[in-house]
PDB file of N, CA and C in Angstrom:
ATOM      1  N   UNK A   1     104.855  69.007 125.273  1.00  0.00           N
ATOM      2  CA  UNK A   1     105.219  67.624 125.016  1.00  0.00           C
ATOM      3  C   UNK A   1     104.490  67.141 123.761  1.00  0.00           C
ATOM      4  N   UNK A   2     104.998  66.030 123.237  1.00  0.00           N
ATOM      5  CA  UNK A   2     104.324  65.720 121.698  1.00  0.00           C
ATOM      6  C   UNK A   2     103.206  64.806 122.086  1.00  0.00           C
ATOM      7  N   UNK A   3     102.814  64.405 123.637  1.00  0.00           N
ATOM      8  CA  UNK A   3     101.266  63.606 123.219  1.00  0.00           C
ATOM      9  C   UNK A   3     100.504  65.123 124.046  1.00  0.00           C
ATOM     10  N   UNK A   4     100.809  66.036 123.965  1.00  0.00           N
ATOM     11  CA  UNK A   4     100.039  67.520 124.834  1.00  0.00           C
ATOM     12  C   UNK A   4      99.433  68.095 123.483  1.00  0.00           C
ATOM     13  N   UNK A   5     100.777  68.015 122.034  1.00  0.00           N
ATOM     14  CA  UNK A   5     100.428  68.834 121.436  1.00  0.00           C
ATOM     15  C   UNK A   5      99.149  67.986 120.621  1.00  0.00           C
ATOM     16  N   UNK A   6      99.646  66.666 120.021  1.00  0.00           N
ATOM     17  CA  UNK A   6      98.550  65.898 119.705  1.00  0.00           C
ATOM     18  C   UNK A   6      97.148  66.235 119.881  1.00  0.00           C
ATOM     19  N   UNK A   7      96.981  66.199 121.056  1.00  0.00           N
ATOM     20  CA  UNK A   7      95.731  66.136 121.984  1.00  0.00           C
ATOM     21  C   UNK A   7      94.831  67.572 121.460  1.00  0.00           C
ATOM     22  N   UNK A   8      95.955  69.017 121.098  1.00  0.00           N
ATOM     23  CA  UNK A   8      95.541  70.094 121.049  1.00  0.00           C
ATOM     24  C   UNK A   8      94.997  70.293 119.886  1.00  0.00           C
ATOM     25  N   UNK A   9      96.188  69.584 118.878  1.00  0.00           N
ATOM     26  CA  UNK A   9      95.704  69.676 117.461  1.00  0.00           C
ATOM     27  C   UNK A   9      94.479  69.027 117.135  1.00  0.00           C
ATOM     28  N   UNK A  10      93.773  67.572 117.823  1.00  0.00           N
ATOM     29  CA  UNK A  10      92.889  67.576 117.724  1.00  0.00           C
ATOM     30  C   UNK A  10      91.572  68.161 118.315  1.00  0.00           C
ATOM     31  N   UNK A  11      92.022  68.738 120.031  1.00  0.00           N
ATOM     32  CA  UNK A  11      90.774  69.667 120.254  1.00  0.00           C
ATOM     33  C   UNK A  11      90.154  70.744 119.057  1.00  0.00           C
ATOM     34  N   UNK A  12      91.314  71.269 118.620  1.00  0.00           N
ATOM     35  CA  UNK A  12      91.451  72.616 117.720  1.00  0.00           C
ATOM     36  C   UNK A  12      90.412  72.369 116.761  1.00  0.00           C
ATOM     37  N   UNK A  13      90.745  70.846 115.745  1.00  0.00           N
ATOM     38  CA  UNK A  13      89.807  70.502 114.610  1.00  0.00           C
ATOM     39  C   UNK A  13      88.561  70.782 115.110  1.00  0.00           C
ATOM     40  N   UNK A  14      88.155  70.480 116.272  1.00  0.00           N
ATOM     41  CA  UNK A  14      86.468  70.741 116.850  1.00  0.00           C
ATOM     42  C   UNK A  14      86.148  72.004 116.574  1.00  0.00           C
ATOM     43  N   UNK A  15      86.923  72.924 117.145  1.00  0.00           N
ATOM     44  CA  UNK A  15      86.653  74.437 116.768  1.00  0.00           C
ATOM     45  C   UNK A  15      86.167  75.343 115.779  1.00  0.00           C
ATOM     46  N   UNK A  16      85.246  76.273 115.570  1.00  0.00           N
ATOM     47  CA  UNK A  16      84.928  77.130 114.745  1.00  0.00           C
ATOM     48  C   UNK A  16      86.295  78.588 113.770  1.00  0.00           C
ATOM     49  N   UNK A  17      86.702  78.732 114.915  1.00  0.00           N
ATOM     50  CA  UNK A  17      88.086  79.508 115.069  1.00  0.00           C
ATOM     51  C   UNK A  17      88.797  79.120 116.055  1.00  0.00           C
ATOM     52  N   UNK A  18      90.666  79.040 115.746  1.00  0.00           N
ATOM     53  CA  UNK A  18      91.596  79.011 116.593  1.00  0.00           C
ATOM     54  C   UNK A  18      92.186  79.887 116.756  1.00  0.00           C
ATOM     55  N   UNK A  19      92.685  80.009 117.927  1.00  0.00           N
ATOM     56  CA  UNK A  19      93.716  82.053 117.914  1.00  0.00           C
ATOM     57  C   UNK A  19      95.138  81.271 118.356  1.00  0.00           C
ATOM     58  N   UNK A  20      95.730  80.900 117.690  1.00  0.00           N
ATOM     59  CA  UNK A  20      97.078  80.553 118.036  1.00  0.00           C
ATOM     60  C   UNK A  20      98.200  81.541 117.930  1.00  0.00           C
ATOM     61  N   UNK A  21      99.449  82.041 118.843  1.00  0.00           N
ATOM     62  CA  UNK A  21     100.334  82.858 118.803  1.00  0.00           C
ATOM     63  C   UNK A  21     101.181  82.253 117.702  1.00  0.00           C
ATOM     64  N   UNK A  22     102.154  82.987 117.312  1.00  0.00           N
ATOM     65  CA  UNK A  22     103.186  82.702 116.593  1.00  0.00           C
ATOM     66  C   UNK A  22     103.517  81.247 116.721  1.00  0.00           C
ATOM     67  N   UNK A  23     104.378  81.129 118.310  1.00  0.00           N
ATOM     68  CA  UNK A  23     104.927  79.773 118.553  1.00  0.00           C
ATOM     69  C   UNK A  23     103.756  78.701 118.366  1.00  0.00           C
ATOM     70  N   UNK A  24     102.694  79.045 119.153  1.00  0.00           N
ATOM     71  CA  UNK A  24     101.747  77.929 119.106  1.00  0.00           C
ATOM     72  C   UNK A  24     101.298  77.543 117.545  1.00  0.00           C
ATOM     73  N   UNK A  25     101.222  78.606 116.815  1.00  0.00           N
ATOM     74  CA  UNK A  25     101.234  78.138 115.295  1.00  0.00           C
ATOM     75  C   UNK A  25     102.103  77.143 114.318  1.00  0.00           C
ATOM     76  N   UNK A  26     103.180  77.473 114.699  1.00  0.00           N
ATOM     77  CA  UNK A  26     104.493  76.908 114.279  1.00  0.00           C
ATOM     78  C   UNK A  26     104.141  75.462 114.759  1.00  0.00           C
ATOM     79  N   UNK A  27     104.302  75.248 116.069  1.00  0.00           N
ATOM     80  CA  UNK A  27     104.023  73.629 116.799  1.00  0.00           C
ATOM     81  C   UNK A  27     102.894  72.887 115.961  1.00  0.00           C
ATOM     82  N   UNK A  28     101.825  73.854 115.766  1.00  0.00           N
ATOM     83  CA  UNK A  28     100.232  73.257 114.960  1.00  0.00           C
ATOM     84  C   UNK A  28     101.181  72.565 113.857  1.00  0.00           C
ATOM     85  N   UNK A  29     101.880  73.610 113.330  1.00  0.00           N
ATOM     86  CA  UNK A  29     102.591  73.356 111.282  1.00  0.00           C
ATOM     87  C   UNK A  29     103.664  72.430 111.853  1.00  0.00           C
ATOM     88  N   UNK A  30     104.319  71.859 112.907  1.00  0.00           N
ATOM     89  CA  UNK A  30     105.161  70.827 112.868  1.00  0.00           C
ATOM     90  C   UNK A  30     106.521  71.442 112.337  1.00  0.00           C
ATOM     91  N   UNK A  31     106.672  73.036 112.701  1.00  0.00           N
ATOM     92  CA  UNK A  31     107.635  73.575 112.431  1.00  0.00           C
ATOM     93  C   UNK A  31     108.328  74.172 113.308  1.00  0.00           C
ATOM     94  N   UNK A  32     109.559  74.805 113.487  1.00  0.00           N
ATOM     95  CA  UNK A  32     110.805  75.393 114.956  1.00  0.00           C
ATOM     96  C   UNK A  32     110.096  76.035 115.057  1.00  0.00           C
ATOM     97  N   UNK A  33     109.971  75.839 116.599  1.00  0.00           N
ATOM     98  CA  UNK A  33     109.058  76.913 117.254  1.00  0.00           C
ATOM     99  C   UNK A  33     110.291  77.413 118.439  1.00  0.00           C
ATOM    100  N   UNK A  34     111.334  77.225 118.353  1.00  0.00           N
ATOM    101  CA  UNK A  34     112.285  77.521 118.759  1.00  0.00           C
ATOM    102  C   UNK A  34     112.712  79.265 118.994  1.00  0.00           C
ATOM    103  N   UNK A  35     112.622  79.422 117.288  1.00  0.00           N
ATOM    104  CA  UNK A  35     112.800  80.756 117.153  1.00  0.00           C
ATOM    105  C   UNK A  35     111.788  81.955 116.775  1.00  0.00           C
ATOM    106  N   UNK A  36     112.074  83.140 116.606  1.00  0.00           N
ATOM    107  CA  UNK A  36     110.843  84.191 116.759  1.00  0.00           C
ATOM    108  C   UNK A  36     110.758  84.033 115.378  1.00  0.00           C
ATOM    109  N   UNK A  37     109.669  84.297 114.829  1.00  0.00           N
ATOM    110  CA  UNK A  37     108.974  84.419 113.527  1.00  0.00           C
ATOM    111  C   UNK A  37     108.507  85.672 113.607  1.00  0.00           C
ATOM    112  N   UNK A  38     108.965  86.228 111.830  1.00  0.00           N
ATOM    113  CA  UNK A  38     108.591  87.445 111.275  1.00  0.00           C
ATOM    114  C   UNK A  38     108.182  87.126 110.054  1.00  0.00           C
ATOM    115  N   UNK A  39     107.423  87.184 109.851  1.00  0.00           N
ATOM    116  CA  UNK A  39     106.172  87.113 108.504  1.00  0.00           C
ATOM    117  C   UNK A  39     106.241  87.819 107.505  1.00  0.00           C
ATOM    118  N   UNK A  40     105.867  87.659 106.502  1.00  0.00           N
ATOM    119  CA  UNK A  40     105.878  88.288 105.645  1.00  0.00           C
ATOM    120  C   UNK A  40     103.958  88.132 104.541  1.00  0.00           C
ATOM    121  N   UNK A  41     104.157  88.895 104.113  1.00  0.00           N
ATOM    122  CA  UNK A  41     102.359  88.912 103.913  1.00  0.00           C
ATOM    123  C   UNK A  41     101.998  87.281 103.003  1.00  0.00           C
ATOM    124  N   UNK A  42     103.089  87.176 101.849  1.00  0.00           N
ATOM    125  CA  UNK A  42     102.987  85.926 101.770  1.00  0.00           C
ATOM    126  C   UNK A  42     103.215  84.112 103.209  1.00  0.00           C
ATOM    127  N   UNK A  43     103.975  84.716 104.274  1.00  0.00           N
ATOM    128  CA  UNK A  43     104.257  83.471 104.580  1.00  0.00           C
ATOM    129  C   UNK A  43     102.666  83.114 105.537  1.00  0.00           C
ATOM    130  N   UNK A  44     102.417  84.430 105.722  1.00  0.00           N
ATOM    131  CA  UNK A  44     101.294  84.995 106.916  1.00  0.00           C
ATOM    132  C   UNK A  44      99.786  84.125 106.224  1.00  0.00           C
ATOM    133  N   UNK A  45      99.839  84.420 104.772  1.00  0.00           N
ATOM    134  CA  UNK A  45      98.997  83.575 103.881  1.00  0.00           C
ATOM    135  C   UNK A  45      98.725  82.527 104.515  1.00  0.00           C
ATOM    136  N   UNK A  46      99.821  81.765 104.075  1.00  0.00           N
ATOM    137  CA  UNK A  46     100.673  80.029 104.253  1.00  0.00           C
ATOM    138  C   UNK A  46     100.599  79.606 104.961  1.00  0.00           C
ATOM    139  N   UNK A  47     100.450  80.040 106.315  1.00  0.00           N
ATOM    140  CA  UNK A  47     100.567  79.569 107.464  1.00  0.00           C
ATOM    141  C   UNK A  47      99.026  79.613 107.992  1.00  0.00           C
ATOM    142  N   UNK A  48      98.172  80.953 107.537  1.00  0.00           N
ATOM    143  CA  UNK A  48      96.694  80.977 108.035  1.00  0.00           C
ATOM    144  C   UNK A  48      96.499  79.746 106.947  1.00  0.00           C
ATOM    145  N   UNK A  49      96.268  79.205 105.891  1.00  0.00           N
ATOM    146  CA  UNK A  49      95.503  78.418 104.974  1.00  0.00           C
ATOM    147  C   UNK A  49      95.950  77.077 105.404  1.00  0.00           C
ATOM    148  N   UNK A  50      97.303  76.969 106.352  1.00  0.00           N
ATOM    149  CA  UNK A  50      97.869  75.327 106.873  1.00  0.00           C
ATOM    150  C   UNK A  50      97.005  75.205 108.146  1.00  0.00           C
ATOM    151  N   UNK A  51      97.068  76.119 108.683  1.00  0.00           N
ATOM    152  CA  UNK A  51      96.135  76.028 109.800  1.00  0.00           C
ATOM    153  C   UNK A  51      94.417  75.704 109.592  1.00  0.00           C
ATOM    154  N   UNK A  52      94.029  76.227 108.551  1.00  0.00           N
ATOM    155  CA  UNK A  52      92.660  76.114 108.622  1.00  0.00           C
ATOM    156  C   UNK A  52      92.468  74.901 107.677  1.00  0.00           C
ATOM    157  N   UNK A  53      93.178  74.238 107.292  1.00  0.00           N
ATOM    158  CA  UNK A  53      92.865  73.029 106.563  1.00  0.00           C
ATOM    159  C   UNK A  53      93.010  72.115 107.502  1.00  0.00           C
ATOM    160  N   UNK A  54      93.817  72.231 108.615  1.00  0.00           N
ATOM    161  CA  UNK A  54      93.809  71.158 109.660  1.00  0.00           C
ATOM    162  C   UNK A  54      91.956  71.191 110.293  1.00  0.00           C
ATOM    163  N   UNK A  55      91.364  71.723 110.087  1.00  0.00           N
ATOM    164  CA  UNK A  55      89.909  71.592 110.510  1.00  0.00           C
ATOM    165  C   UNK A  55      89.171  72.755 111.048  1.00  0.00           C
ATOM    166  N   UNK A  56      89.799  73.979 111.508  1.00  0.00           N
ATOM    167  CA  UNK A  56      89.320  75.124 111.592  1.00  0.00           C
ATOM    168  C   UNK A  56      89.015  75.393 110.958  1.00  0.00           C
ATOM    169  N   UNK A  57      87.447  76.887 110.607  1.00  0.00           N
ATOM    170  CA  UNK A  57      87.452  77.024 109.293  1.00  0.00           C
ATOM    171  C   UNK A  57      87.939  78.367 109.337  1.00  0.00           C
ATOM    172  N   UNK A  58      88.293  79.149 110.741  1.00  0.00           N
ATOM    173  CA  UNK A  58      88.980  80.480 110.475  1.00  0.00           C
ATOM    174  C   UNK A  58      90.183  80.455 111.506  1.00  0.00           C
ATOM    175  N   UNK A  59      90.975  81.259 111.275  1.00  0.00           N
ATOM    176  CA  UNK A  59      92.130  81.113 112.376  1.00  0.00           C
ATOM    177  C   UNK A  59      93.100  82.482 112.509  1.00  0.00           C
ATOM    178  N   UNK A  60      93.134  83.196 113.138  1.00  0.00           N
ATOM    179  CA  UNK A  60      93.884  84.486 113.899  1.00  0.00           C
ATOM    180  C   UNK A  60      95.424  83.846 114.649  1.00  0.00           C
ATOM    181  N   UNK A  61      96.131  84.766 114.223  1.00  0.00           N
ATOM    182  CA  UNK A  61      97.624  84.423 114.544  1.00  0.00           C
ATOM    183  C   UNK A  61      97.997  85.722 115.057  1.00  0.00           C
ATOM    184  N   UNK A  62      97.674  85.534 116.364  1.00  0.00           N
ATOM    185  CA  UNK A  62      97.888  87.054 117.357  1.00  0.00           C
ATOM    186  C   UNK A  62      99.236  87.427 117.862  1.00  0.00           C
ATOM    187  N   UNK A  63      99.310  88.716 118.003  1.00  0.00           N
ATOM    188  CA  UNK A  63     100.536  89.269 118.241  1.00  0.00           C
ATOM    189  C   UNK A  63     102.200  89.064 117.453  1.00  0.00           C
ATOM    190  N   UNK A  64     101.610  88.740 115.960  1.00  0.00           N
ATOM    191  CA  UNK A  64     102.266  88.433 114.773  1.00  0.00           C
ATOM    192  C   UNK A  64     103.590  89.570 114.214  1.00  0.00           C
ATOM    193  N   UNK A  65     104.926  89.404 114.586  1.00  0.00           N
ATOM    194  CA  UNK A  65     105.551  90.557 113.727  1.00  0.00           C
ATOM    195  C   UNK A  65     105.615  90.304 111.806  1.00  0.00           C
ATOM    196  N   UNK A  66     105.756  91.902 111.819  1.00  0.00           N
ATOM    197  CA  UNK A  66     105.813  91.836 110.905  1.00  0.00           C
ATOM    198  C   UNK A  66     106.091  93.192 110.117  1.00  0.00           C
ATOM    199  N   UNK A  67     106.880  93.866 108.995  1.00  0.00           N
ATOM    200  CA  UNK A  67     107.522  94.833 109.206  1.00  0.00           C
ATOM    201  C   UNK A  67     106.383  95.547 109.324  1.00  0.00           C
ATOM    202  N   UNK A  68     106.838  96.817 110.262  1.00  0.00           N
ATOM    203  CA  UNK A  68     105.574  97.828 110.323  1.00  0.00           C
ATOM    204  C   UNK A  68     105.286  97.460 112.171  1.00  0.00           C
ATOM    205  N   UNK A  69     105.264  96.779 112.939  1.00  0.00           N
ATOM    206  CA  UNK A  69     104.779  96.256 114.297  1.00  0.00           C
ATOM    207  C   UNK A  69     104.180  94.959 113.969  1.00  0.00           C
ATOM    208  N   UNK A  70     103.384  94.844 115.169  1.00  0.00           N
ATOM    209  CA  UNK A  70     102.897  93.437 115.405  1.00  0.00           C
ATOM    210  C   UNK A  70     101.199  93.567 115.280  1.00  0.00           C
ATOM    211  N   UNK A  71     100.981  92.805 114.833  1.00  0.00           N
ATOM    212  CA  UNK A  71      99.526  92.321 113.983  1.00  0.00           C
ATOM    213  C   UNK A  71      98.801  91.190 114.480  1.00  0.00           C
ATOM    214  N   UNK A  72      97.727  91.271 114.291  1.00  0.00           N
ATOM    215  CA  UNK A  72      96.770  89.764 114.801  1.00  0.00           C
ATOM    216  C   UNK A  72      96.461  89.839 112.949  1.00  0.00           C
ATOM    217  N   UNK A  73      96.961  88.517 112.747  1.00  0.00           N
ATOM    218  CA  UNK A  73      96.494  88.078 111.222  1.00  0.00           C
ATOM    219  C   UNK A  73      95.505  86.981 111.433  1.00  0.00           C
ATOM    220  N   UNK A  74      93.955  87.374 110.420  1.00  0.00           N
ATOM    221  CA  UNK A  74      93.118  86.718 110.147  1.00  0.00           C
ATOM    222  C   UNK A  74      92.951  85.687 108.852  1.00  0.00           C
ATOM    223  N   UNK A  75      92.110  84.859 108.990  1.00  0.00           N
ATOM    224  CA  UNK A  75      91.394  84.168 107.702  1.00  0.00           C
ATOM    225  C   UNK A  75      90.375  83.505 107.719  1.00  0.00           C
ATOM    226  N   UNK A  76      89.593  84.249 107.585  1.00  0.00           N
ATOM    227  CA  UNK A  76      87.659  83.399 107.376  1.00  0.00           C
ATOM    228  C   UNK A  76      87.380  82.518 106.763  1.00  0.00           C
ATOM    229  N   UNK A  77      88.618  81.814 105.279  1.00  0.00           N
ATOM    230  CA  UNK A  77      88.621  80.985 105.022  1.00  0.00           C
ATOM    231  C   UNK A  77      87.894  81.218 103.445  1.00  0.00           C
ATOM    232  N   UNK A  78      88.633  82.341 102.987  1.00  0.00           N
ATOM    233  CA  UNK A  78      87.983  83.214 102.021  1.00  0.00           C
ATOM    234  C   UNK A  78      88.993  84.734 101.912  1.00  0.00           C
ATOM    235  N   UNK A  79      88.826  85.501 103.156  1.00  0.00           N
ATOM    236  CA  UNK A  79      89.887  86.583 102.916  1.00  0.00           C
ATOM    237  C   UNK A  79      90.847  86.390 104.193  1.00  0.00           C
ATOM    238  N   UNK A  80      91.866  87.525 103.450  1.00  0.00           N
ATOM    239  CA  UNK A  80      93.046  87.889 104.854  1.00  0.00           C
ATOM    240  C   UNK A  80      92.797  89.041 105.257  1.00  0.00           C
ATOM    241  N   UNK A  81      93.132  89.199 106.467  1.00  0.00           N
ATOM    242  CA  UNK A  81      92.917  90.437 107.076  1.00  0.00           C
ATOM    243  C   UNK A  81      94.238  90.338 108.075  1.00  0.00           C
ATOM    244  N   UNK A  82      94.675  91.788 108.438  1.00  0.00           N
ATOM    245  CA  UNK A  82      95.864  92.452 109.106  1.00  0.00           C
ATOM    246  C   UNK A  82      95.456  93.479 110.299  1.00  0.00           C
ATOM    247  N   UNK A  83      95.267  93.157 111.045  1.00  0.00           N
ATOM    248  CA  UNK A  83      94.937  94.025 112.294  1.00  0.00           C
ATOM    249  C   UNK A  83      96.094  94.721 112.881  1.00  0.00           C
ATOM    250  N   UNK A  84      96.304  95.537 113.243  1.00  0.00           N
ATOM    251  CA  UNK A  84      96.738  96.286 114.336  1.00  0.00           C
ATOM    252  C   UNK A  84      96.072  97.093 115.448  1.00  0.00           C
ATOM    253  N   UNK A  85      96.949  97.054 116.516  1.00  0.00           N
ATOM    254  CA  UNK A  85      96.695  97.645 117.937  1.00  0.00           C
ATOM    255  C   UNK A  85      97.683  98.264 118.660  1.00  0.00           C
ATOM    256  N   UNK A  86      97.497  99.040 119.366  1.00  0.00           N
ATOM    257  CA  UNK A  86      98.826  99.167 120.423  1.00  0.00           C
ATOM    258  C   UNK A  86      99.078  98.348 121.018  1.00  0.00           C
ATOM    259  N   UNK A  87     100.533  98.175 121.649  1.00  0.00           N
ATOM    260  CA  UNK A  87     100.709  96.909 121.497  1.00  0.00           C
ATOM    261  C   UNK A  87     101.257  97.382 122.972  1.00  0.00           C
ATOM    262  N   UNK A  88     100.958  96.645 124.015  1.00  0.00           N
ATOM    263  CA  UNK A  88     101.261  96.927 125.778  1.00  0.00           C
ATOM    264  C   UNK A  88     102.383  95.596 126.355  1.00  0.00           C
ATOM    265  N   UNK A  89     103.204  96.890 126.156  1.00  0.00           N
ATOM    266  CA  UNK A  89     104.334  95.420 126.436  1.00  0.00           C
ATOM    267  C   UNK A  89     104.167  95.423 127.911  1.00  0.00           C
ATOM    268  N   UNK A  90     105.530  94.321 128.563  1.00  0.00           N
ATOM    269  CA  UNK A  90     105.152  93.670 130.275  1.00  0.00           C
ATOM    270  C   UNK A  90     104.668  92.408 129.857  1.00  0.00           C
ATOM    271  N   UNK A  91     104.863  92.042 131.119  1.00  0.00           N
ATOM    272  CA  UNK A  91     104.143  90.806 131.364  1.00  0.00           C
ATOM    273  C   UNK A  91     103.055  90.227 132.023  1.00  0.00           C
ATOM    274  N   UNK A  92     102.125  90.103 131.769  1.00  0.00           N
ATOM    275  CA  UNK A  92     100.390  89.896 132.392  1.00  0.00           C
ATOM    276  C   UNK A  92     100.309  88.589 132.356  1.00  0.00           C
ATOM    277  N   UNK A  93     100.481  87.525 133.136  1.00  0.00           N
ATOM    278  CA  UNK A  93     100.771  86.019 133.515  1.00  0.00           C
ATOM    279  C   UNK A  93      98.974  85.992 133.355  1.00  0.00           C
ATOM    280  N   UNK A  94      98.516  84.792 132.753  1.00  0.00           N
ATOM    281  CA  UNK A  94      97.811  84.090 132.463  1.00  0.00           C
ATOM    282  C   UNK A  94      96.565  85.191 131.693  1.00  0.00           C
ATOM    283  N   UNK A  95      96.652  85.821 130.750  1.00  0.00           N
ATOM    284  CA  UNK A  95      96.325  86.624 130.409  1.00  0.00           C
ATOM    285  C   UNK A  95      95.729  86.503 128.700  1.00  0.00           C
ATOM    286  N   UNK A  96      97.165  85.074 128.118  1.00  0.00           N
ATOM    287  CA  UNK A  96      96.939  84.710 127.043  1.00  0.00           C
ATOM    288  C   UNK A  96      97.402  86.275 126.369  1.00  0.00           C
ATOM    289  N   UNK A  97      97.178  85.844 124.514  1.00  0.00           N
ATOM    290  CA  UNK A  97      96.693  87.302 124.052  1.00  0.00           C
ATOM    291  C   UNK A  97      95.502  87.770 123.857  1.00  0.00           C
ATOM    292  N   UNK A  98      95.399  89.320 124.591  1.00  0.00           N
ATOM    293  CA  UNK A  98      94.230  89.980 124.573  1.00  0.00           C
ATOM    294  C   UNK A  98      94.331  91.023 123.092  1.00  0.00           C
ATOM    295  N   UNK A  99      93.194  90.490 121.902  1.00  0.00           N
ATOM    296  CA  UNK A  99      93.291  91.386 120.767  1.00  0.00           C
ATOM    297  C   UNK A  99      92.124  91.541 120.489  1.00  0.00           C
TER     298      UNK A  99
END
């Protein structure tokens, strides 16, 4: 809901680092979170540097596609970084992402 997300975006500013998924990223940027997002190394940029100007000073965007598999993308607020893992599909209810 839009006074849930409010509320989040400002817990978040408190934070040192945020780990937001794809969708939850998109909602932060006030963008369709409707549909799946595939990144590209520039948008992956764009989206870590929108996020961390909202008040984080680092922020991970876990379980990120992108060609090649899916990635946890970093930013310290200084560099990018591209992680990969194996990636365990299923469904693990309240589990969040584990990276």
């Amino acid at each position: 809901t839009p006074p849930l997300r409010a509320k989040m975006k400002s817990l978040a500013r408190a934070g040192d680092v945020i780990t937001p998924n794809a969708t939850e990223a998109a909602m932060r940027l006030g963008m369709d979170f409707t549909r799946p997002v595939r990144f590209t190394p520039l948008s992956a940029k764009k989206w870590l540097r929108t996020l961390c100007a909202q008040g984080a000073g680092r922020a991970v965007i876990t379980s990120a596609e992108m060609d090649g598999g899916r990635y946890n993308l970093l930013f310290d607020g200084e560099t990018f970084f591209r992680l990969r893992g194996r990636y365990a599909s299923g469904s693990y209810p309240g589990t969040g992402d584990i990276f």
